[in-house]
C-alpha atoms as a PDB file:
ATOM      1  CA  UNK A   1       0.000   0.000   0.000  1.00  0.00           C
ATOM      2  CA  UNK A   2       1.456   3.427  -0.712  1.00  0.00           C
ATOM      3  CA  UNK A   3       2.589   5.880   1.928  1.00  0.00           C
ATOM      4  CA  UNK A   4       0.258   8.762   2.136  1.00  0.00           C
ATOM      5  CA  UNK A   5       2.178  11.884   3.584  1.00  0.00           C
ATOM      6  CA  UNK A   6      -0.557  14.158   5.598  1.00  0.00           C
ATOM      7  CA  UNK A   7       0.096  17.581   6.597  1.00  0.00           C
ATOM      8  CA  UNK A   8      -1.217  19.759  10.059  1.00  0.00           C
ATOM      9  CA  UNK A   9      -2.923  23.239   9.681  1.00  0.00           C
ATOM     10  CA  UNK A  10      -1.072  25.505  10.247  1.00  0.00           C
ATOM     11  CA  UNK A  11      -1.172  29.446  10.318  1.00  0.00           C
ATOM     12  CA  UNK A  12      -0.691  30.974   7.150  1.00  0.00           C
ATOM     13  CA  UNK A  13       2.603  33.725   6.897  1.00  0.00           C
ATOM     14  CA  UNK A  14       1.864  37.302   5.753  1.00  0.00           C
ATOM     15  CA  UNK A  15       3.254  37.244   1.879  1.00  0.00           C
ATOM     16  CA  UNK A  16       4.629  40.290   0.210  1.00  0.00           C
ATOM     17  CA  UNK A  17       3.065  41.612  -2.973  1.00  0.00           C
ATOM     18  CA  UNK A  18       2.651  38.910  -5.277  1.00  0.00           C
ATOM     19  CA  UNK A  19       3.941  41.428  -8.236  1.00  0.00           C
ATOM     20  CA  UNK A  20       7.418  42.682  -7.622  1.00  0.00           C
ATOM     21  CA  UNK A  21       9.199  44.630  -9.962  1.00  0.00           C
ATOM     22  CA  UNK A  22       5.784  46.060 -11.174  1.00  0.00           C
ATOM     23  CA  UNK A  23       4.185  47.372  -8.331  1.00  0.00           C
ATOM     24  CA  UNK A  24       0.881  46.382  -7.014  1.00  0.00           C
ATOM     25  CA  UNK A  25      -2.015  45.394  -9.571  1.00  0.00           C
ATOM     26  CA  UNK A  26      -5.497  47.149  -9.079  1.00  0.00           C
ATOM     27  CA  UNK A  27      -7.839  43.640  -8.444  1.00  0.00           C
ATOM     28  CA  UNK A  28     -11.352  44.009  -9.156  1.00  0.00           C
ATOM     29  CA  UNK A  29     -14.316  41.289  -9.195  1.00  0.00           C
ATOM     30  CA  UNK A  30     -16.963  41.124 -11.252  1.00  0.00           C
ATOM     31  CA  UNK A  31     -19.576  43.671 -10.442  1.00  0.00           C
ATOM     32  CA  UNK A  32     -16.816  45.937  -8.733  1.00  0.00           C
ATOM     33  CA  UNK A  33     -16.891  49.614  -9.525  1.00  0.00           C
ATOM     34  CA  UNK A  34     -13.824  50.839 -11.444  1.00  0.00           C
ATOM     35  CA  UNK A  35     -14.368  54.084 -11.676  1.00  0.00           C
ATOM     36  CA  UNK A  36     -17.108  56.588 -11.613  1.00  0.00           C
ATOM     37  CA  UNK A  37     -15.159  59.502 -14.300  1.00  0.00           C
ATOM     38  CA  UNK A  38     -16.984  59.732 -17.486  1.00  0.00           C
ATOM     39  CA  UNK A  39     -14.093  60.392 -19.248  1.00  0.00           C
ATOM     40  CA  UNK A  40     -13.517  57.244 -19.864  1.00  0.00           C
ATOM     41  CA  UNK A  41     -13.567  54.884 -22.700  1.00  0.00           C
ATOM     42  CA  UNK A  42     -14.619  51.206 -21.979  1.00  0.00           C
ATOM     43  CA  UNK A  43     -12.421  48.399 -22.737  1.00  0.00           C
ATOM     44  CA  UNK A  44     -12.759  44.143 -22.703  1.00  0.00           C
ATOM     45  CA  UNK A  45     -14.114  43.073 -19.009  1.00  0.00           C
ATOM     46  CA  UNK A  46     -15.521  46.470 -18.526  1.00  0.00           C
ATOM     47  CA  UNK A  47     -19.651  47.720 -18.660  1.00  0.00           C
ATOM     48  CA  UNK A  48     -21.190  50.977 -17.883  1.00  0.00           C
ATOM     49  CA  UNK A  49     -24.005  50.628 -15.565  1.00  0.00           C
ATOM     50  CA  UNK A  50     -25.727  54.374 -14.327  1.00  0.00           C
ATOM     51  CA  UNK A  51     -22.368  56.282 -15.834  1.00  0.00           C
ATOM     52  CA  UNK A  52     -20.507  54.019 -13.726  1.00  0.00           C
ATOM     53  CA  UNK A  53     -17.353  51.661 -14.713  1.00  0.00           C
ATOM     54  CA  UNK A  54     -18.306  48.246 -13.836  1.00  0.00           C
ATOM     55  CA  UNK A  55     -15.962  44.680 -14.327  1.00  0.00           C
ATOM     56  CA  UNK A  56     -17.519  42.247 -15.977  1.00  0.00           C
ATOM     57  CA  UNK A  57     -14.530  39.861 -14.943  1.00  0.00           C
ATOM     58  CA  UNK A  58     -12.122  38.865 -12.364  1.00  0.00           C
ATOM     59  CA  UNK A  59      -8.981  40.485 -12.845  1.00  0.00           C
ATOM     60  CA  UNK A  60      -6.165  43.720 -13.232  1.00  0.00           C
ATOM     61  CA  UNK A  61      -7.298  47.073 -14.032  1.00  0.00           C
ATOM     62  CA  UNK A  62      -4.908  48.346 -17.040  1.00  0.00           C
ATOM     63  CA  UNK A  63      -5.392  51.942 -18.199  1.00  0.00           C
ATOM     64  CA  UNK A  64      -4.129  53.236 -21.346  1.00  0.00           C
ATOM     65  CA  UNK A  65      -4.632  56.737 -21.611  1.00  0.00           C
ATOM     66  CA  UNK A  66      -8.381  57.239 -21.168  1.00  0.00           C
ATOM     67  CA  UNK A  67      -9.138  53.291 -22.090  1.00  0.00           C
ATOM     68  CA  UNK A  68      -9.780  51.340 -19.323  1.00  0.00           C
ATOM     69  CA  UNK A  69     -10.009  47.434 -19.577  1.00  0.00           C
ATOM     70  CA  UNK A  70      -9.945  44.525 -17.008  1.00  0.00           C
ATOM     71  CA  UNK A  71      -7.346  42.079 -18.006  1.00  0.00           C
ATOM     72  CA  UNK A  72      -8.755  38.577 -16.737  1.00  0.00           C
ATOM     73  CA  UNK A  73      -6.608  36.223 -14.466  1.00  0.00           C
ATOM     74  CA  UNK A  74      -7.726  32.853 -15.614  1.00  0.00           C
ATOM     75  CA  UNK A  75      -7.825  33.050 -19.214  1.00  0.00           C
ATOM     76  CA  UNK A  76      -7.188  32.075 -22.903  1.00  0.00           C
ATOM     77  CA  UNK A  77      -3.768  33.430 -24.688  1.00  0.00           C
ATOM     78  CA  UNK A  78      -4.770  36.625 -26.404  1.00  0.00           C
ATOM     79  CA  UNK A  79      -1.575  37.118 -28.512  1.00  0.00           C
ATOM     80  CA  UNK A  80      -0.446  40.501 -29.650  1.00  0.00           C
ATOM     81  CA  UNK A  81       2.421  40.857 -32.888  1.00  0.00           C
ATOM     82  CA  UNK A  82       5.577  40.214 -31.913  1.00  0.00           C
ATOM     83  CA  UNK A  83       4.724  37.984 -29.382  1.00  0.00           C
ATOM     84  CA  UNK A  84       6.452  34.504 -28.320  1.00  0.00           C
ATOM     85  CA  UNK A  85       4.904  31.386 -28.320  1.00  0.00           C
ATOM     86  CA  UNK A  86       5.653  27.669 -27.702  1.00  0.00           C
ATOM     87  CA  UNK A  87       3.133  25.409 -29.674  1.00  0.00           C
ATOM     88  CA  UNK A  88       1.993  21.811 -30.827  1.00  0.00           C
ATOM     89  CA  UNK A  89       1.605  21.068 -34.417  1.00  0.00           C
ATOM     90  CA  UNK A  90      -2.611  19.773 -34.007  1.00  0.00           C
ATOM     91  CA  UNK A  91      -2.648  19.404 -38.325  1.00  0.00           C
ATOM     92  CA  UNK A  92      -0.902  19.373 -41.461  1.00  0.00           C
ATOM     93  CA  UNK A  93      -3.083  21.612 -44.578  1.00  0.00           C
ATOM     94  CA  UNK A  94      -2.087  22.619 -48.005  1.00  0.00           C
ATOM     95  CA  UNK A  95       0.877  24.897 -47.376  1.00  0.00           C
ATOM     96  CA  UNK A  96       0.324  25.756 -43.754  1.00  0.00           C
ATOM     97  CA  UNK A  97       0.295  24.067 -40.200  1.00  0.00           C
ATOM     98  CA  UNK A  98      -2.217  24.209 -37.582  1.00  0.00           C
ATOM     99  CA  UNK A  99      -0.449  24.820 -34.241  1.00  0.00           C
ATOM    100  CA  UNK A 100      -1.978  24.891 -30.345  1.00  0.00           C
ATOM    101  CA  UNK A 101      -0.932  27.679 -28.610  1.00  0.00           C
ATOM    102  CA  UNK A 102      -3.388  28.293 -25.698  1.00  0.00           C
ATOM    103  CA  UNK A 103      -5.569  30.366 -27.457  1.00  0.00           C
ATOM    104  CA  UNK A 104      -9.555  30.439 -28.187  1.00  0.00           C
ATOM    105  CA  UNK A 105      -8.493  29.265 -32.001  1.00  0.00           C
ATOM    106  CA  UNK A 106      -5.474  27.086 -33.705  1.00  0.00           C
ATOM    107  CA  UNK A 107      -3.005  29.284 -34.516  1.00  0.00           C
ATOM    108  CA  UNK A 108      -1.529  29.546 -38.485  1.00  0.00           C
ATOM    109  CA  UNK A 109       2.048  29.169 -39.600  1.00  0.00           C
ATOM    110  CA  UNK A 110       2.159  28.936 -43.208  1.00  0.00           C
ATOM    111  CA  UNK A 111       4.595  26.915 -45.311  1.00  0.00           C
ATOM    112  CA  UNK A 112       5.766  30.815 -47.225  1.00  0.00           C
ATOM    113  CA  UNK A 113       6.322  32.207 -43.327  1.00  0.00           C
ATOM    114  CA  UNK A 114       9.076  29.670 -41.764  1.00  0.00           C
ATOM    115  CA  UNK A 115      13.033  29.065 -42.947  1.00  0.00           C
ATOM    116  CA  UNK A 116      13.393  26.161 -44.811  1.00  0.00           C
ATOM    117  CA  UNK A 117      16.224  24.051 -43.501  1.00  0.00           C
ATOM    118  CA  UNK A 118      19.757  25.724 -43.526  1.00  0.00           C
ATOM    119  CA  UNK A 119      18.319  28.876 -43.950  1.00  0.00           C
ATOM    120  CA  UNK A 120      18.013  28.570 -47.584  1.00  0.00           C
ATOM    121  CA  UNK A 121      15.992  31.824 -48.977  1.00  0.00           C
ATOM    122  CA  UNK A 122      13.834  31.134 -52.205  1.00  0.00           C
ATOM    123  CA  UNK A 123      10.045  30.555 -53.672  1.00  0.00           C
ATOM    124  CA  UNK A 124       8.728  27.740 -51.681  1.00  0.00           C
ATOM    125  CA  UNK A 125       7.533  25.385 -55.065  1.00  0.00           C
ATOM    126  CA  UNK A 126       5.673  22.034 -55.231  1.00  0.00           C
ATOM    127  CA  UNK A 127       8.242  20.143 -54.231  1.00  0.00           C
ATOM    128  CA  UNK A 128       8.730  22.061 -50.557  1.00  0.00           C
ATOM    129  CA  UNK A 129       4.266  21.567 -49.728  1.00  0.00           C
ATOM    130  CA  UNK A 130       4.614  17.904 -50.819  1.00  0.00           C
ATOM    131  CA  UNK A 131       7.806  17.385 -48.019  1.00  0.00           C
ATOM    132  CA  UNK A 132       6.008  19.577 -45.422  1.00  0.00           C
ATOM    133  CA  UNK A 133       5.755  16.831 -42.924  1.00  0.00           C
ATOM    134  CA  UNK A 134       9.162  16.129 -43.166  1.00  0.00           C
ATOM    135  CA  UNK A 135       9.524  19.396 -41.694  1.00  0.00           C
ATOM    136  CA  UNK A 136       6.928  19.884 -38.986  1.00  0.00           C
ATOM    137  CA  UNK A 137       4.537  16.721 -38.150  1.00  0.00           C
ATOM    138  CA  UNK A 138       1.728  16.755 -35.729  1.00  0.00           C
ATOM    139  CA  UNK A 139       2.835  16.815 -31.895  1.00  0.00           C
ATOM    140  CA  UNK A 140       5.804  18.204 -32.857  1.00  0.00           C
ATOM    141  CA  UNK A 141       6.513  21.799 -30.377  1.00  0.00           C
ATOM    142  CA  UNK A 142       7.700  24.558 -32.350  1.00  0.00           C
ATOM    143  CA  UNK A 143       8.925  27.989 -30.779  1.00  0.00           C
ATOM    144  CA  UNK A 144       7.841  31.022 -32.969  1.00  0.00           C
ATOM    145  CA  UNK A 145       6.866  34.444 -32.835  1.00  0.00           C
ATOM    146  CA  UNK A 146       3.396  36.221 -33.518  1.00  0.00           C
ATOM    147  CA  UNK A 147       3.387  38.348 -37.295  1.00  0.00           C
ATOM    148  CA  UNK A 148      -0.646  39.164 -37.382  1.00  0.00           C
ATOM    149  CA  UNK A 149      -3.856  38.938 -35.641  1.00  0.00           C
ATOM    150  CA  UNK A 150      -6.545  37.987 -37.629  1.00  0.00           C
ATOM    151  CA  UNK A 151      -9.449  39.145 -37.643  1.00  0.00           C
ATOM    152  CA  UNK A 152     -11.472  36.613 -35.662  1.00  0.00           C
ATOM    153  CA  UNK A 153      -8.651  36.706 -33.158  1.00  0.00           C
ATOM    154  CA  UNK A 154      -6.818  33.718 -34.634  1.00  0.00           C
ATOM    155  CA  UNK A 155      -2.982  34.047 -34.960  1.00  0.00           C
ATOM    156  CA  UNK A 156      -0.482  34.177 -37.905  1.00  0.00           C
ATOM    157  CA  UNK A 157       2.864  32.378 -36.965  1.00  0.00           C
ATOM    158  CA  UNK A 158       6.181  32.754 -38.368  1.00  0.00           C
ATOM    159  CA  UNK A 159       9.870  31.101 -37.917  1.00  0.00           C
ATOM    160  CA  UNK A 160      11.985  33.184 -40.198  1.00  0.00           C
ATOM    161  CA  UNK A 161      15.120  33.813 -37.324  1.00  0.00           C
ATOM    162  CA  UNK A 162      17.139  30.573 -36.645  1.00  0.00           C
ATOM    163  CA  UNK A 163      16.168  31.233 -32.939  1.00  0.00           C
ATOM    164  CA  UNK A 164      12.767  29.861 -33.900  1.00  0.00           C
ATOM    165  CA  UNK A 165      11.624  26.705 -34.832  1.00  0.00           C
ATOM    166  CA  UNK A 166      11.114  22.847 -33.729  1.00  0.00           C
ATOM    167  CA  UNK A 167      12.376  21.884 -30.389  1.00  0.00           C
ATOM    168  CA  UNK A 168      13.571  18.585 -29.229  1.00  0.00           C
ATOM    169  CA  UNK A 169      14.532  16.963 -26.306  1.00  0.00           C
ATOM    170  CA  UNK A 170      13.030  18.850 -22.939  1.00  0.00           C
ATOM    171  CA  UNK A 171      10.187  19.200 -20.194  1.00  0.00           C
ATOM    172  CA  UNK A 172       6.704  21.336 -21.440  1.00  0.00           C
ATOM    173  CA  UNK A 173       5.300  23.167 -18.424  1.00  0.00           C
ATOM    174  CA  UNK A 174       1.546  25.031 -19.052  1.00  0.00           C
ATOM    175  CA  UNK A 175       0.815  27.488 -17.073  1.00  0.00           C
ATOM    176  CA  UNK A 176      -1.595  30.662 -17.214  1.00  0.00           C
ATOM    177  CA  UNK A 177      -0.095  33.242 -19.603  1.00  0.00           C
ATOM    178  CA  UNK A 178      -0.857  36.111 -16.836  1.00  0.00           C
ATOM    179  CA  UNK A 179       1.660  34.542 -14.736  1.00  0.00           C
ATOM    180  CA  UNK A 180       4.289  34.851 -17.724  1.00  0.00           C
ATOM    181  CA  UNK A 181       6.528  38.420 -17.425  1.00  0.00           C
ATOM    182  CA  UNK A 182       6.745  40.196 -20.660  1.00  0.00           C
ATOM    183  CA  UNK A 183      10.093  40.925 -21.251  1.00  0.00           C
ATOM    184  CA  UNK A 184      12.801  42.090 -23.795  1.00  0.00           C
ATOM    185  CA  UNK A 185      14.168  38.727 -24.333  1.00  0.00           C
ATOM    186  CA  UNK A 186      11.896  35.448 -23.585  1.00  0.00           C
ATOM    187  CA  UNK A 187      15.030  32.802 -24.085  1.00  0.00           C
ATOM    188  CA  UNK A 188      17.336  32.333 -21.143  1.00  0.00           C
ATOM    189  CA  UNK A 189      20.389  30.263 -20.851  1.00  0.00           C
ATOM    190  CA  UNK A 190      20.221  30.282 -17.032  1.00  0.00           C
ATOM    191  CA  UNK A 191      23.925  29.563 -15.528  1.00  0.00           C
ATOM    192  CA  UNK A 192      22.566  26.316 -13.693  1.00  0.00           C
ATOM    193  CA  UNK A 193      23.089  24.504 -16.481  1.00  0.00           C
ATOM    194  CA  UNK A 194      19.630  24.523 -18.913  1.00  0.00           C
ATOM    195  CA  UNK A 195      17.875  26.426 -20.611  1.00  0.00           C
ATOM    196  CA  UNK A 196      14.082  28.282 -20.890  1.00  0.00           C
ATOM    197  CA  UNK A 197      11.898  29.515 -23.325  1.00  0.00           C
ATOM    198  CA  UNK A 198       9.388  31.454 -21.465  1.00  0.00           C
ATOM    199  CA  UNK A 199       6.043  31.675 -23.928  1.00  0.00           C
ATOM    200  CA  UNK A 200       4.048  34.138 -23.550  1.00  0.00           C
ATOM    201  CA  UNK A 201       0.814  32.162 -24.372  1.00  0.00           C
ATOM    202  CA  UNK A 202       1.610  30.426 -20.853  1.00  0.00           C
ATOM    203  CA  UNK A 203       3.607  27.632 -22.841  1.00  0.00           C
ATOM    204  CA  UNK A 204       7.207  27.593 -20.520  1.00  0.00           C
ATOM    205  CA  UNK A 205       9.851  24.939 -22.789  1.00  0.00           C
ATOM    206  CA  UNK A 206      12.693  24.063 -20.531  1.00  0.00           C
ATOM    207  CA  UNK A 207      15.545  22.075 -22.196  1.00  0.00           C
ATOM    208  CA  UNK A 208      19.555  21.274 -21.637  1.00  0.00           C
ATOM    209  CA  UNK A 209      21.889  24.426 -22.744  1.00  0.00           C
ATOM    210  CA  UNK A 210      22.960  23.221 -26.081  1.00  0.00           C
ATOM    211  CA  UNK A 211      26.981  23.719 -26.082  1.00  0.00           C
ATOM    212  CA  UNK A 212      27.120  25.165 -29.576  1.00  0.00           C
ATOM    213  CA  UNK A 213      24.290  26.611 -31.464  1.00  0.00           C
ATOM    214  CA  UNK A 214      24.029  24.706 -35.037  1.00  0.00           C
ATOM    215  CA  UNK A 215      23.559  27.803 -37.062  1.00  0.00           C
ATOM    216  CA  UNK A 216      23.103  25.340 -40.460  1.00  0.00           C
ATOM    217  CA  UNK A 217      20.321  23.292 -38.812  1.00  0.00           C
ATOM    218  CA  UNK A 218      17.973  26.263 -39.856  1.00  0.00           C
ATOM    219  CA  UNK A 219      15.889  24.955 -36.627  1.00  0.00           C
ATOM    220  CA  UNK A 220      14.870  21.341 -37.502  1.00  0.00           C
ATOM    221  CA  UNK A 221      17.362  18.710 -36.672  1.00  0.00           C
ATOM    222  CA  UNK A 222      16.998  17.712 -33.110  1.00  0.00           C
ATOM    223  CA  UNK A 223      19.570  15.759 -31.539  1.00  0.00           C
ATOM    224  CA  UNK A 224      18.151  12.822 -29.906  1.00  0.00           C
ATOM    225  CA  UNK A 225      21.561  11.903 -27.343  1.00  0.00           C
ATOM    226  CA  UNK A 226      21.013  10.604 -24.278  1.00  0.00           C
ATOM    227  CA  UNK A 227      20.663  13.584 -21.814  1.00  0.00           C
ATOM    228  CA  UNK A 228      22.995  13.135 -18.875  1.00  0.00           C
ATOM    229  CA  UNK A 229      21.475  12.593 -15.441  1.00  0.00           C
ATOM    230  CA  UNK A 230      23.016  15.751 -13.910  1.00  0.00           C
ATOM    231  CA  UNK A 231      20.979  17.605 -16.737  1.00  0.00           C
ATOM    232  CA  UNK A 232      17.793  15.988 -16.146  1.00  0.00           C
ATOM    233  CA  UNK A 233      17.698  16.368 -12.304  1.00  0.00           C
ATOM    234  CA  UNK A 234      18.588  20.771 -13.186  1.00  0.00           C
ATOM    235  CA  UNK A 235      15.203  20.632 -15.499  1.00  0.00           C
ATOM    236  CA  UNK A 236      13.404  18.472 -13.112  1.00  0.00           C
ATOM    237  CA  UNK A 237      14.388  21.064 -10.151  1.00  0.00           C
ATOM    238  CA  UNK A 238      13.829  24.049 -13.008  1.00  0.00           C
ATOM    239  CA  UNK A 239       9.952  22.625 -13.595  1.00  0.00           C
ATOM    240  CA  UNK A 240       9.131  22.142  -9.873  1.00  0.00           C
ATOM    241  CA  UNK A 241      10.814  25.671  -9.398  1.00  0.00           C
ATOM    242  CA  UNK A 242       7.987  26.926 -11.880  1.00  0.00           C
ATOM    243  CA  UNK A 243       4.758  24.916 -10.185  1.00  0.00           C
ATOM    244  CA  UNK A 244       5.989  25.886  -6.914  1.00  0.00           C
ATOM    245  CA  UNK A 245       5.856  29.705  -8.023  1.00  0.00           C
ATOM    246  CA  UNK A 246       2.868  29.652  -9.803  1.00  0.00           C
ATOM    247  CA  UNK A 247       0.749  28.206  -6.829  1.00  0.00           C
ATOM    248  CA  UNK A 248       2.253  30.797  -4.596  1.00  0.00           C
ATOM    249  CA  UNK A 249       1.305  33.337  -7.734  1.00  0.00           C
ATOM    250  CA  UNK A 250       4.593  34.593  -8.311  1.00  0.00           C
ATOM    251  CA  UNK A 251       5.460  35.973 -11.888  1.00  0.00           C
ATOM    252  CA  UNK A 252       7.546  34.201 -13.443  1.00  0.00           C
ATOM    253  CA  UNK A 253      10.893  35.816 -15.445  1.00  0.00           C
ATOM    254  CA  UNK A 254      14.744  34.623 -15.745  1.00  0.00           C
ATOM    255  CA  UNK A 255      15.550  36.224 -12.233  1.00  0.00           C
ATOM    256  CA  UNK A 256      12.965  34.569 -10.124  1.00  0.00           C
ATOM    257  CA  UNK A 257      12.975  31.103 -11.633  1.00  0.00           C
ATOM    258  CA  UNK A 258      16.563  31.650 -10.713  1.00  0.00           C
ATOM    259  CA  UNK A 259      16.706  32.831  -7.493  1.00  0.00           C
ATOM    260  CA  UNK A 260      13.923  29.982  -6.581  1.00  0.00           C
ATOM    261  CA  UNK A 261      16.055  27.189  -8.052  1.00  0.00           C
ATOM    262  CA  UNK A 262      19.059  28.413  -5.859  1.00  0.00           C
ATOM    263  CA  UNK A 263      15.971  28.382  -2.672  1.00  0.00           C
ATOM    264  CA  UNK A 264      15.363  24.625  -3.750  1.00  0.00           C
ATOM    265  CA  UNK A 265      18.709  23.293  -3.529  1.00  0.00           C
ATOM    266  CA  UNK A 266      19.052  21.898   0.147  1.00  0.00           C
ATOM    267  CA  UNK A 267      15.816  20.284  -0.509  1.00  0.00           C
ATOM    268  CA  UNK A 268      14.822  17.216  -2.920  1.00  0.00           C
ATOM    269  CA  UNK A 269      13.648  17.690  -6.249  1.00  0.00           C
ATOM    270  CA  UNK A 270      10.540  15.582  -4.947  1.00  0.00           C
ATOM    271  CA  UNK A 271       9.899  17.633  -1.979  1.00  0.00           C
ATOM    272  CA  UNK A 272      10.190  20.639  -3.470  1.00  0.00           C
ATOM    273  CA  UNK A 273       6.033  20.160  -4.543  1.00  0.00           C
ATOM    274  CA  UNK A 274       4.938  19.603  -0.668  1.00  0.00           C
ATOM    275  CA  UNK A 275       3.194  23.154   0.425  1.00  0.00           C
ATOM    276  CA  UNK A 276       5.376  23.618   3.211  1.00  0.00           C
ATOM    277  CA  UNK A 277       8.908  23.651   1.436  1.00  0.00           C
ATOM    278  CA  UNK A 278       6.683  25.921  -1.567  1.00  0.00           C
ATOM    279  CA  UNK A 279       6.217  28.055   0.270  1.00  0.00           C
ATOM    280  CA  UNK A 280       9.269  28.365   1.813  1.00  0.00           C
ATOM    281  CA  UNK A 281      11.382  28.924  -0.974  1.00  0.00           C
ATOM    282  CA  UNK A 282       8.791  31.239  -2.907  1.00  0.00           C
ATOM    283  CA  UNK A 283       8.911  33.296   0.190  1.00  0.00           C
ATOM    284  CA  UNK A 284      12.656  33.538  -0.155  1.00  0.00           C
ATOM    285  CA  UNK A 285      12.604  33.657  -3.746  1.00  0.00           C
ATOM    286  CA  UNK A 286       9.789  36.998  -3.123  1.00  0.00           C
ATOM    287  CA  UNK A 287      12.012  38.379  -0.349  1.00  0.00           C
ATOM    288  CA  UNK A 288      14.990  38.300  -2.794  1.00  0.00           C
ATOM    289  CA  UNK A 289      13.021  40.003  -5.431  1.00  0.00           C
ATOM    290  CA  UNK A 290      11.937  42.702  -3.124  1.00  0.00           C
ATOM    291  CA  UNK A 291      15.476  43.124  -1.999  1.00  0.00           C
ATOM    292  CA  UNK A 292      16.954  43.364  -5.431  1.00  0.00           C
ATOM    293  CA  UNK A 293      13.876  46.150  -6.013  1.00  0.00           C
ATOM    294  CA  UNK A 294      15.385  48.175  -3.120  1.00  0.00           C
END
């Protein structure tokens, strides 16, 4: 019979704000009162109810310029141009892919938008839609950036820099895309040893450092070596790192996946997932954060 580990209550500690580096986040619920100014324009998750603001969802207030709108916690990936994204290949169509990116529809990446292998520039032709599964097949996980928003929301994906394309061997961690920091840069070689592409459609890719970059693979041969033990224990503790901070609603960027990876090392990859060691290292991982702010 298995060994079932059981936990006391015990009295929750006082956190910090849950958003460093950003300041606090203005939470509303829906039915909350934004504001009561005329002036301004409503946005998504927003309704005006006797010439007041009202939220229609749970979530952050974001103003830009007189547009309000309520940015919901818990939902879909609403991608923007320029964007990066980690996605499946769902289907292979006449010159384009279907790929799953945590959005409301399948994103696009057509055959005329991606490199072909070694980087070769030219007229995609017959031959190139007839070998497109020998490029990208369904399951495979692509990295790419957002080029256009359709109309009905739907995204347009494309692959043309060497830093995009198919990925190969490494852990997939979902997570909410609110919880993902939007930065200048979303790849990271972190110094313990791997690597992370941080998606902003909630899609986190964590994989060994390769110790060259193959500029002439044109980003579709995978190497399919072993992966040493010492590597695989780094992205184990690296994907536990990430659960444990989103459950203790941490955002997540290069800095504080790092600085809760160096919190997790005098404990056990396994234990790292027990609530009581979460929380302690995401409350040293937030203290950190708020120290490096001051």
């Amino acid at each position: 019979m298995a060994a079932i580990t059981m936990r006391l209550p015990v009295a929750r500690k006082a956190m910090g704000p849950s958003a460093p580096r950003g300041g606090e986040k203005h939470l509303v619920a829906p039915g909350d009162t934004i504001t009561t100014d005329t002036g301004y324009m409503r946005g998504h998750g927003t309704y005006v109810d006797e010439e007041k603001l009202i939220a229609s969802v749970a979530g952050a207030v974001e103003r830009v310029n007189k547009l309000v709108c309520v940015k919901a916690l818990k939902t879909r990936y609403n991608g923007e141009v320029g964007d990066i994204v980690v996605g499946r290949i769902t289907e292979v169509q006449q010159k384009r892919w279907k790929v799953e990116t945590n959005s409301r529809l399948d994103s696009v990446l057509l055959l005329s938008s991606m490199n072909l292998p070694g980087g070769e520039l030219r007229r995609r032709s017959a031959e190139d839609e007839l070998a497109m599964r020998d490029y990208l097949q369904e399951a495979d996980l692509i990295s790419a950036e957002v080029q256009s928003v359709f109309s009905d929301g739907a995204l347009s994906l494309h692959t043309r820099s060497l830093k995009y394309g198919k990925l190969g061997q490494g852990v997939l961690v979902q997570v909410s895309p609110s919880f993902v920091k939007r930065q200048k840069t979303h790849f990271h070689d972190l110094p313990c040893g791997a690597s992370v592409i941080l998606g902003n459609n909630g899609f986190i890719w964590i994989y060994p450092t390769p110790e060259q970059k193959d500029e002439e693979a044109g980003g579709f041969t995978t190497s399919l070596e072993p992966v040493p033990l010492s590597d695989r224990e780094v992205i184990s503790r690296l994907r536990n790192c990430i659960v444990a901070l989103v459950t203790q609603k941490l955002m997540l960027f290069d800095t504080s996946i790092l600085y809760c990876y160096e919190a997790s090392l005098p404990h056990q990859i396994k234990d790292i997932l027990k609530p009581e060691v979460m929380e302690e290292i995401v409350l040293e991982t937030r203290q950190r954060l708020l120290d490096l702010e001051g």
